[in-house]
Protein backbone atom coordinates (compact mmCIF):
# COMPACT_ATOMS: atom_id res chain seq x y z
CA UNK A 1 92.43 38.29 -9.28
CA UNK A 2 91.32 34.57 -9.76
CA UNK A 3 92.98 32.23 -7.53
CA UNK A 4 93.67 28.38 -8.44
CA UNK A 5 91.16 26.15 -6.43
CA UNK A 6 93.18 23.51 -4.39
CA UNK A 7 91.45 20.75 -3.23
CA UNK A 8 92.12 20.66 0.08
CA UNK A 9 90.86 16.98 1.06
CA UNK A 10 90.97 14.02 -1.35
CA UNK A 11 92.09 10.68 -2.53
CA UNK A 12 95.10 9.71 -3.28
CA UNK A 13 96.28 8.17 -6.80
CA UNK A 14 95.68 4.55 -5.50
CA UNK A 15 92.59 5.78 -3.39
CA UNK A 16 94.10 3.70 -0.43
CA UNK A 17 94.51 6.91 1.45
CA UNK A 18 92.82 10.13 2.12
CA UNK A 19 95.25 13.95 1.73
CA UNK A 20 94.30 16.68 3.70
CA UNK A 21 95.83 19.95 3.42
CA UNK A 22 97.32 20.46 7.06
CA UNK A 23 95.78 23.63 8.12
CA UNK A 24 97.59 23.80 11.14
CA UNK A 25 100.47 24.86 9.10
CA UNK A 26 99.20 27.26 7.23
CA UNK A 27 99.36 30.42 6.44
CA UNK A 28 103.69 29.83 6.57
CA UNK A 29 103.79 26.29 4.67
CA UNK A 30 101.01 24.64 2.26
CA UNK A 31 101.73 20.80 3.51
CA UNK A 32 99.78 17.60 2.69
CA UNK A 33 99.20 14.79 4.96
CA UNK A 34 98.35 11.16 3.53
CA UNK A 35 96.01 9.66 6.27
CA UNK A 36 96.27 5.50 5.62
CA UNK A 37 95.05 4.44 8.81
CA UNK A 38 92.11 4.85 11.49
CA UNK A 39 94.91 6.83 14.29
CA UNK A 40 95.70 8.92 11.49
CA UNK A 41 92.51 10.08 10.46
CA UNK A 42 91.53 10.31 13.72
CA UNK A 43 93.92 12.69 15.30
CA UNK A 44 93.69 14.82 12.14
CA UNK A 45 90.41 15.82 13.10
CA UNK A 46 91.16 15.84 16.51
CA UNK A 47 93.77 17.94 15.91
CA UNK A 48 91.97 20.43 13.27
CA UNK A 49 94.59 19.78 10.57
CA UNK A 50 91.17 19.30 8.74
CA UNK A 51 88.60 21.34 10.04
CA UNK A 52 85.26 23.25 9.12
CA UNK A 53 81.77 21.09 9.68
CA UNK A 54 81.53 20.44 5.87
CA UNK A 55 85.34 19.15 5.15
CA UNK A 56 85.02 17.30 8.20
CA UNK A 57 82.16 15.43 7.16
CA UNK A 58 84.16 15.75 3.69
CA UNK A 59 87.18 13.68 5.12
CA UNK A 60 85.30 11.64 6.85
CA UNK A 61 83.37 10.04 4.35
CA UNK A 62 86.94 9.59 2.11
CA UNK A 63 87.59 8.04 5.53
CA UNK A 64 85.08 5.27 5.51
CA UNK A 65 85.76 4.13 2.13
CA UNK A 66 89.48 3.80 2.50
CA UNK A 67 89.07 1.86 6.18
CA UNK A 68 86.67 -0.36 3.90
CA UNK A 69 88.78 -1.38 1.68
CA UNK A 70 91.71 -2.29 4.33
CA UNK A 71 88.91 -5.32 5.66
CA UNK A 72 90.02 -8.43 4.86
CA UNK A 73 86.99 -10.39 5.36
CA UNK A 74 84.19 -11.07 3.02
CA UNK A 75 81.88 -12.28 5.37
CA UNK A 76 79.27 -9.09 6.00
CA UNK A 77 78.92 -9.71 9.25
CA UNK A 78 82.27 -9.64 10.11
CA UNK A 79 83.46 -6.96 7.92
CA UNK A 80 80.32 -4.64 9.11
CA UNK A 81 81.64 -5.22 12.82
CA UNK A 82 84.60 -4.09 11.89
CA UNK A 83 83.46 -0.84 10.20
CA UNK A 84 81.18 0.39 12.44
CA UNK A 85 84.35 -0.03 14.89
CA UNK A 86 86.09 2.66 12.87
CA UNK A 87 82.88 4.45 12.14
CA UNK A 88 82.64 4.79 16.13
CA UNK A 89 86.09 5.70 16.41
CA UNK A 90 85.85 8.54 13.75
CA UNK A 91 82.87 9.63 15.30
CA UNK A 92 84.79 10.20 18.76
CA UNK A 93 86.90 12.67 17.75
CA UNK A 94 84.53 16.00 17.85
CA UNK A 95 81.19 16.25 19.36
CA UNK A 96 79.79 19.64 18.04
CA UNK A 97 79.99 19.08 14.35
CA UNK A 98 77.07 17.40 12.60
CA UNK A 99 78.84 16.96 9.10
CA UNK A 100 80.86 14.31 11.20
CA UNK A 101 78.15 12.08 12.21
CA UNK A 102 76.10 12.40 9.19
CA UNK A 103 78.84 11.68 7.03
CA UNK A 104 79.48 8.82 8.82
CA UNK A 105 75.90 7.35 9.38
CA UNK A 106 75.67 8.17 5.28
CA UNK A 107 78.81 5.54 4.06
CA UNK A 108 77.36 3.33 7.23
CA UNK A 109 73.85 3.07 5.05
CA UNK A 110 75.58 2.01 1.86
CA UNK A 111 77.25 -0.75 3.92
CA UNK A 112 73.51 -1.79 5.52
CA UNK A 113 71.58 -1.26 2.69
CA UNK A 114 73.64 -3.17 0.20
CA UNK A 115 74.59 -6.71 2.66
CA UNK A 116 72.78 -8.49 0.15
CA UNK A 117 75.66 -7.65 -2.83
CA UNK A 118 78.64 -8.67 -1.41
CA UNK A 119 81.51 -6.85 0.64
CA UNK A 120 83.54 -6.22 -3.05
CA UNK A 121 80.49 -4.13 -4.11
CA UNK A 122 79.51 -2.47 -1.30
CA UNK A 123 83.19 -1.31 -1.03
CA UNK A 124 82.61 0.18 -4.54
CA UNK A 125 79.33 2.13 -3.54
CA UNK A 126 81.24 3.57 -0.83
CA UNK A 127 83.79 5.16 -3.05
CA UNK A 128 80.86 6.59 -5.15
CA UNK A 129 78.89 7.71 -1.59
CA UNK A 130 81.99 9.41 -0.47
CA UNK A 131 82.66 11.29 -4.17
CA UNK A 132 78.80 12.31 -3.58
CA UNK A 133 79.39 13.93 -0.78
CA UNK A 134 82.32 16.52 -1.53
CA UNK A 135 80.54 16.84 -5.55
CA UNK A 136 77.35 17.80 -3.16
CA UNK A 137 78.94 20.28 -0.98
CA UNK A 138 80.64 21.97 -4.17
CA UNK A 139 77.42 22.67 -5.49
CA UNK A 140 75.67 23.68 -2.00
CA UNK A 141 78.08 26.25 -1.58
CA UNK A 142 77.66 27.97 -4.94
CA UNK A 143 74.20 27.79 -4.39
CA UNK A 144 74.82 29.55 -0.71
CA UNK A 145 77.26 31.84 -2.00
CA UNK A 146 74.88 33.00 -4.53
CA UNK A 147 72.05 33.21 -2.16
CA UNK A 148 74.41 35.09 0.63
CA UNK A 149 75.39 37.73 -1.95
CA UNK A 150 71.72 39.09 -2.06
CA UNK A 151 71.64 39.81 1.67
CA UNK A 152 74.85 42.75 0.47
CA UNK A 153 75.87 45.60 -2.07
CA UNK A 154 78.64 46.90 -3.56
CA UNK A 155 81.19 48.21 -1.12
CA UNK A 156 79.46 46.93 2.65
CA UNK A 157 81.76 46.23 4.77
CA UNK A 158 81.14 42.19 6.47
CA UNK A 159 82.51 40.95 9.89
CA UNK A 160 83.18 37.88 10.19
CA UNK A 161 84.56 34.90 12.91
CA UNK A 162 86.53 31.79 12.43
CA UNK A 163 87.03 30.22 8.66
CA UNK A 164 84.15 29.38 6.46
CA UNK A 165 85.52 30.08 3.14
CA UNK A 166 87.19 26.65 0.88
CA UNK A 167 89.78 25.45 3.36
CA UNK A 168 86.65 24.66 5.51
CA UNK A 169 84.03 23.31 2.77
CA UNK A 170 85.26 22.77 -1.02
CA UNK A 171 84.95 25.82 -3.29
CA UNK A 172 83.59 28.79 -2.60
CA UNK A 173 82.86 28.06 1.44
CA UNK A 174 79.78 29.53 3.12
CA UNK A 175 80.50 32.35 5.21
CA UNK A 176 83.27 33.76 3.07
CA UNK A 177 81.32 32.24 -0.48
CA UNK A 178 79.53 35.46 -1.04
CA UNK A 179 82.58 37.70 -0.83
CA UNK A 180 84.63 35.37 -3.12
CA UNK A 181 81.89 34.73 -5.56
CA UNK A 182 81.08 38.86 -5.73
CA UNK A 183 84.78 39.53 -6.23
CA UNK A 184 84.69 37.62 -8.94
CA UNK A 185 81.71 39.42 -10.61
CA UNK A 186 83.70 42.75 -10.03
CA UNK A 187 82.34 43.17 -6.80
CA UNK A 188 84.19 45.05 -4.05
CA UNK A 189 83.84 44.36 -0.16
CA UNK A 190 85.72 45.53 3.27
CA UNK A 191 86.05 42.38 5.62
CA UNK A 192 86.94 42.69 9.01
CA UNK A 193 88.36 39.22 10.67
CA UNK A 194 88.32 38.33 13.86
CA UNK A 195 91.32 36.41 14.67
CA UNK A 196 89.50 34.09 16.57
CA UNK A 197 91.36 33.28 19.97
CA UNK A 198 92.37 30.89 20.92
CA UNK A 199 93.13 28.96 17.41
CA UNK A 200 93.35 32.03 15.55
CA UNK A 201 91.30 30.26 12.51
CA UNK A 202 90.54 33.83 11.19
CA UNK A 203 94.07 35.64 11.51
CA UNK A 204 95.71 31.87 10.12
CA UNK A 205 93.07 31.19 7.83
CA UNK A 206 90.53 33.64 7.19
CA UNK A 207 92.85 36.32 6.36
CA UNK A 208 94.84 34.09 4.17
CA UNK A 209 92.14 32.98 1.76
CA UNK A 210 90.64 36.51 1.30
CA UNK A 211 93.70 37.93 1.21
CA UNK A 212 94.99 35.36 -1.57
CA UNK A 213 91.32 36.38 -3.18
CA UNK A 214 92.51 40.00 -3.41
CA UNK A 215 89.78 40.71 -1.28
CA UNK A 216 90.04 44.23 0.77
CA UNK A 217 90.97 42.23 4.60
CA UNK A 218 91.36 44.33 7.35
CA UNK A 219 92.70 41.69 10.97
CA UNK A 220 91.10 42.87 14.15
CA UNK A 221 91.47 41.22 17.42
CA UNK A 222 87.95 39.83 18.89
CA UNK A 223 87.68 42.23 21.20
CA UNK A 224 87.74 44.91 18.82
CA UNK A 225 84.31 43.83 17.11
CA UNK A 226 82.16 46.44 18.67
CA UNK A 227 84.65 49.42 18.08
CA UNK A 228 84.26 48.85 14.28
CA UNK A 229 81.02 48.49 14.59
CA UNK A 230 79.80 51.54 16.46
CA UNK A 231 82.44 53.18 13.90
CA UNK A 232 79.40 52.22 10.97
CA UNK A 233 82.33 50.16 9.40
CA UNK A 234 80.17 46.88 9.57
CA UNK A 235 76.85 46.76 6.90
CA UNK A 236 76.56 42.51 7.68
CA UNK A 237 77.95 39.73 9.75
CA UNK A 238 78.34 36.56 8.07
CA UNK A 239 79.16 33.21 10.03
CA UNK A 240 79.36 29.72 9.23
CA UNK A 241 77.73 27.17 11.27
CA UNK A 242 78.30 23.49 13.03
CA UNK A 243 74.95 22.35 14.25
CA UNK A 244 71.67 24.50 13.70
CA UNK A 245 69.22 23.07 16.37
CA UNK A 246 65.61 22.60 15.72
CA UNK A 247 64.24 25.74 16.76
CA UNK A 248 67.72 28.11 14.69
CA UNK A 249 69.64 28.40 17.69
CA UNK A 250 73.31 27.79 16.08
CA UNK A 251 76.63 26.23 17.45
CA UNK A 252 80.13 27.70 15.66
CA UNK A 253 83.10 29.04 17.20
CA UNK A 254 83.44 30.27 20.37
CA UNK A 255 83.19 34.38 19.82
CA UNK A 256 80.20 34.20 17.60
CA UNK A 257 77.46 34.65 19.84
CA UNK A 258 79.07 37.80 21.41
CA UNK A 259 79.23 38.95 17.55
CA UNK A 260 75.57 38.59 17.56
CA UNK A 261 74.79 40.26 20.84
CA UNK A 262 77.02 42.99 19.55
CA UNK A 263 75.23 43.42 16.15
CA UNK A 264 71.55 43.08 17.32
CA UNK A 265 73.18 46.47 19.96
CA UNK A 266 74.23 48.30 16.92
CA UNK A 267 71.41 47.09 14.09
CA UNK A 268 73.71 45.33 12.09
CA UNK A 269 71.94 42.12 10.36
CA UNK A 270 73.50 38.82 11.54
CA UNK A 271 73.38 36.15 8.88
CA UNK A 272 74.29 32.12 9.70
CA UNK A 273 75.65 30.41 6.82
CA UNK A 274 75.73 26.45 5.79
CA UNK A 275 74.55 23.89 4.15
CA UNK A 276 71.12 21.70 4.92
CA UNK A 277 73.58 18.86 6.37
CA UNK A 278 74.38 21.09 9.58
CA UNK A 279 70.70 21.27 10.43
CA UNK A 280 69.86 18.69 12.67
CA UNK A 281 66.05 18.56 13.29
CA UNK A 282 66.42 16.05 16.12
CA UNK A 283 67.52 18.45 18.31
CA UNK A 284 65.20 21.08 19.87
CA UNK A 285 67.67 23.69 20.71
CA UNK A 286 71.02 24.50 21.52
CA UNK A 287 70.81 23.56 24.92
CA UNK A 288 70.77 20.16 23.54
CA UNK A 289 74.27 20.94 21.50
CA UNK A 290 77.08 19.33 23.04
CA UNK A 291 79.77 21.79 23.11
CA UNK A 292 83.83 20.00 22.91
CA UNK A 293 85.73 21.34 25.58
CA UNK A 294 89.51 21.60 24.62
CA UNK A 295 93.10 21.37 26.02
CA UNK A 296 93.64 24.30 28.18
CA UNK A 297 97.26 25.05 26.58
CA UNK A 298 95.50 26.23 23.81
CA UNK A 299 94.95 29.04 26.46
CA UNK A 300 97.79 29.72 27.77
CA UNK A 301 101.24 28.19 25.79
CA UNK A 302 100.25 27.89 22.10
CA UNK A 303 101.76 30.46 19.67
CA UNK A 304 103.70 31.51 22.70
CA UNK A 305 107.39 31.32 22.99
CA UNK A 306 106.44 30.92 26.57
CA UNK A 307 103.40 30.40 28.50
CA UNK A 308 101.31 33.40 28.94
CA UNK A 309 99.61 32.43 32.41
CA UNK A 310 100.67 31.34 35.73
CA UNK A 311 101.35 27.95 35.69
CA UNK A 312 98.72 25.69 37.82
CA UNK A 313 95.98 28.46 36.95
CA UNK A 314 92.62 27.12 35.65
CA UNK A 315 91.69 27.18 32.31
CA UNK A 316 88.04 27.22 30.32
CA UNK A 317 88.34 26.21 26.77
CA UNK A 318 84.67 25.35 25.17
CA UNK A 319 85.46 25.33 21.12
CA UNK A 320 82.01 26.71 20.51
CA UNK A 321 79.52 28.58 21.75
CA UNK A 322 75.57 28.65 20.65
CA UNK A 323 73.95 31.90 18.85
CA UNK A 324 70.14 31.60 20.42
CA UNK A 325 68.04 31.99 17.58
CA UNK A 326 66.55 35.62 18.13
CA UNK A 327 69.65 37.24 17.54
CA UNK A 328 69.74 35.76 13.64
CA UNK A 329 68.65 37.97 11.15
CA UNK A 330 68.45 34.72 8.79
CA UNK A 331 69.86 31.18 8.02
CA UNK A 332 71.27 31.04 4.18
CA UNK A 333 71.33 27.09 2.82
CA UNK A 334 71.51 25.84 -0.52
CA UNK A 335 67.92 25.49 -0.09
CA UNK A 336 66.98 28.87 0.08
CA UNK A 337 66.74 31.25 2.96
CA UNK A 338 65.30 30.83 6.34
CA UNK A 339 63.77 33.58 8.42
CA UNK A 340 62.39 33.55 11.99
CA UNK A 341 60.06 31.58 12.67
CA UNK A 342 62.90 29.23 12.65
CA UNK A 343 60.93 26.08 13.95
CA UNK A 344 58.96 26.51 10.72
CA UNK A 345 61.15 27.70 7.89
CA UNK A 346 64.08 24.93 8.80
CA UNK A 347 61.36 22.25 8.59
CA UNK A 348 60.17 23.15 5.13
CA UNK A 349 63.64 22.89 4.12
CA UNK A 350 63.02 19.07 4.29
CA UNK A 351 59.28 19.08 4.03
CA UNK A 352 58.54 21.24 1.16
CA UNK A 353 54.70 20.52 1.07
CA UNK A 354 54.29 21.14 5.25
């Protein structure tokens, strides 16, 4: 079956105001939020009503342009002061994801390298930048999701963790791309979702979109990984990513890295999705990742009727943890595939002739 594509972040009519799909809601209600000004967009991310490293960065750059237009002044100097206010602001909001930063240093450059032309036409460049960058991540993940359906055959069976498929890119996604784009070549797959405690991305999410795909989705709780892998259920695990470090080590949601250690125990080939704009070759390794640390509720009171823990006990709730690089079978981008060594293969991404 071939499913509409919904854009899930975008301008409005009057492109005065950026809609997001509210994924918090889903899977029970599709709802749209119209983010107008800086609190808005701010506690959307925040708050993962738009979420995945790409449609942050996604958002974000729809972001820029509308807080743009909102400055009164004409004078550069003032009306750069008062962007790189929101651009700080935005920026705030979550630590681990690079698409957020580089999104944001992107419409910053258009404003720096254009002070000569006037505030009214550097506003305009922004609204093409920020167009650029969702037309761009379209395309990277058809390119991924064609790469990422090399790595499988007909009929494997893929494990994945969190929500990489549209609802956290554009089209296709990264992690999930390869699965949608074989289905629709006639392609079959078994997926196995981790839920993904404590946000439950993959039961709310992942099992939503694949499911909606009419793609064979089988829910398993996180800790029940290993079981269906020891059972020879599991041929490839495919993740998506938020900050590849330097040397490959990789930061996504917390979980993944015990999906690795579990696959490199049973042989199965662990595969890191996502596009060049998560690789950030100014950090060495993922010791260097900042990792967000979250409200402990999330723990022990959300999608309860009740809390689920004593009250007063102590709570530990990173949002991420980092895959080291040894456990990674290989790194799929739009730019082709990256094997170990990592420190080598990830440069050439960017420096073709090195």
């Amino acid at each position: 079956m071939t499913e509409k594509k919904v854009d899930n972040v975008f301008l409005n009519s009057s492109e005065d105001a950026v809609v997001i799909l509210d994924q918090t809601q889903l899977p029970g209600k599709e709802e749209y939020l119209t983010l107008s000004t800086v609190e808005e967009m701010y506690e959307a991310i925040l708050h993962l009503k738009v979420r995945g490293a790409p449609a942050i960065g996604i958002c974000a750059g729809y972001c820029m342009y509308c807080l743009a237009k909102q400055i009164k002044t004409k004078d550069f100097d003032g009306f750069y002061r008062e962007l790189s206010g929101y651009r700080d602001h935005l920026n705030s909001s979550r630590p681990t994801a690079v698409n957020l930063s580089w999104a944001l240093k992107r419409m910053d450059k258009v404003a720096v390298d254009n002070k000569e032309r006037g505030v009214d036409e550097i506003v305009r460049l922004m609204g093409e930048e920020c167009r650029k960058i969702q037309e761009e991540d379209i395309a990277m993940c058809r390119e991924i999701s064609r790469l990422g359906l090399t790595l499988i055959k007909d009929g494997d069976g893929i494990l994945t963790h969190c929500n990489a498929g549209p609802l956290a890119t554009s089209r296709y996604g990264t992690a999930l791309g390869p699965l949608l784009l074989g289905k629709e070549q006639g392609m079959d797959f078994k997926v196995f979702a981790d839920e993904t405690r404590p946000l439950l991305q993959g039961a709310r999410l992942t099992s939503y979109e694949l499911h909606k795909a009419g793609i064979d989705v089988t829910l398993i709780c996180d800790n029940m990984a290993s079981i269906v892998m020891k059972n020879g259920w599991v041929q490839a695990c495919f993740v998506g990513c938020d900050r590849i470090a330097a040397n490959g080590d990789t930061a996504n949601k917390i979980g993944t890295s015990g999906v690795a250690i579990l696959a490199k125990h049973y042989g199965i080939p662990f595969y890191v999705l996502g596009p060049t704009s998560t690789v950030d070759m100014s950090c060495p390794d993922g010791d260097h990742i900042e990792i967000e640390l979250r409200d402990p509720e999330e723990i022990k009171s959300k999608f309860y009727e009740k809390p689920m823990a004593p009250e007063g006990v102590k709570c530990y709730n990173p949002a991420f943890d980092v895959t080291d690089h040894d456990l990674i079978t290989a790194i799929v981008t739009e730019k082709g595939i990256c094997r170990a060594p990592y420190g080598e293969s990830l440069k050439k991404l960017f420096d073709p002739i090195s």
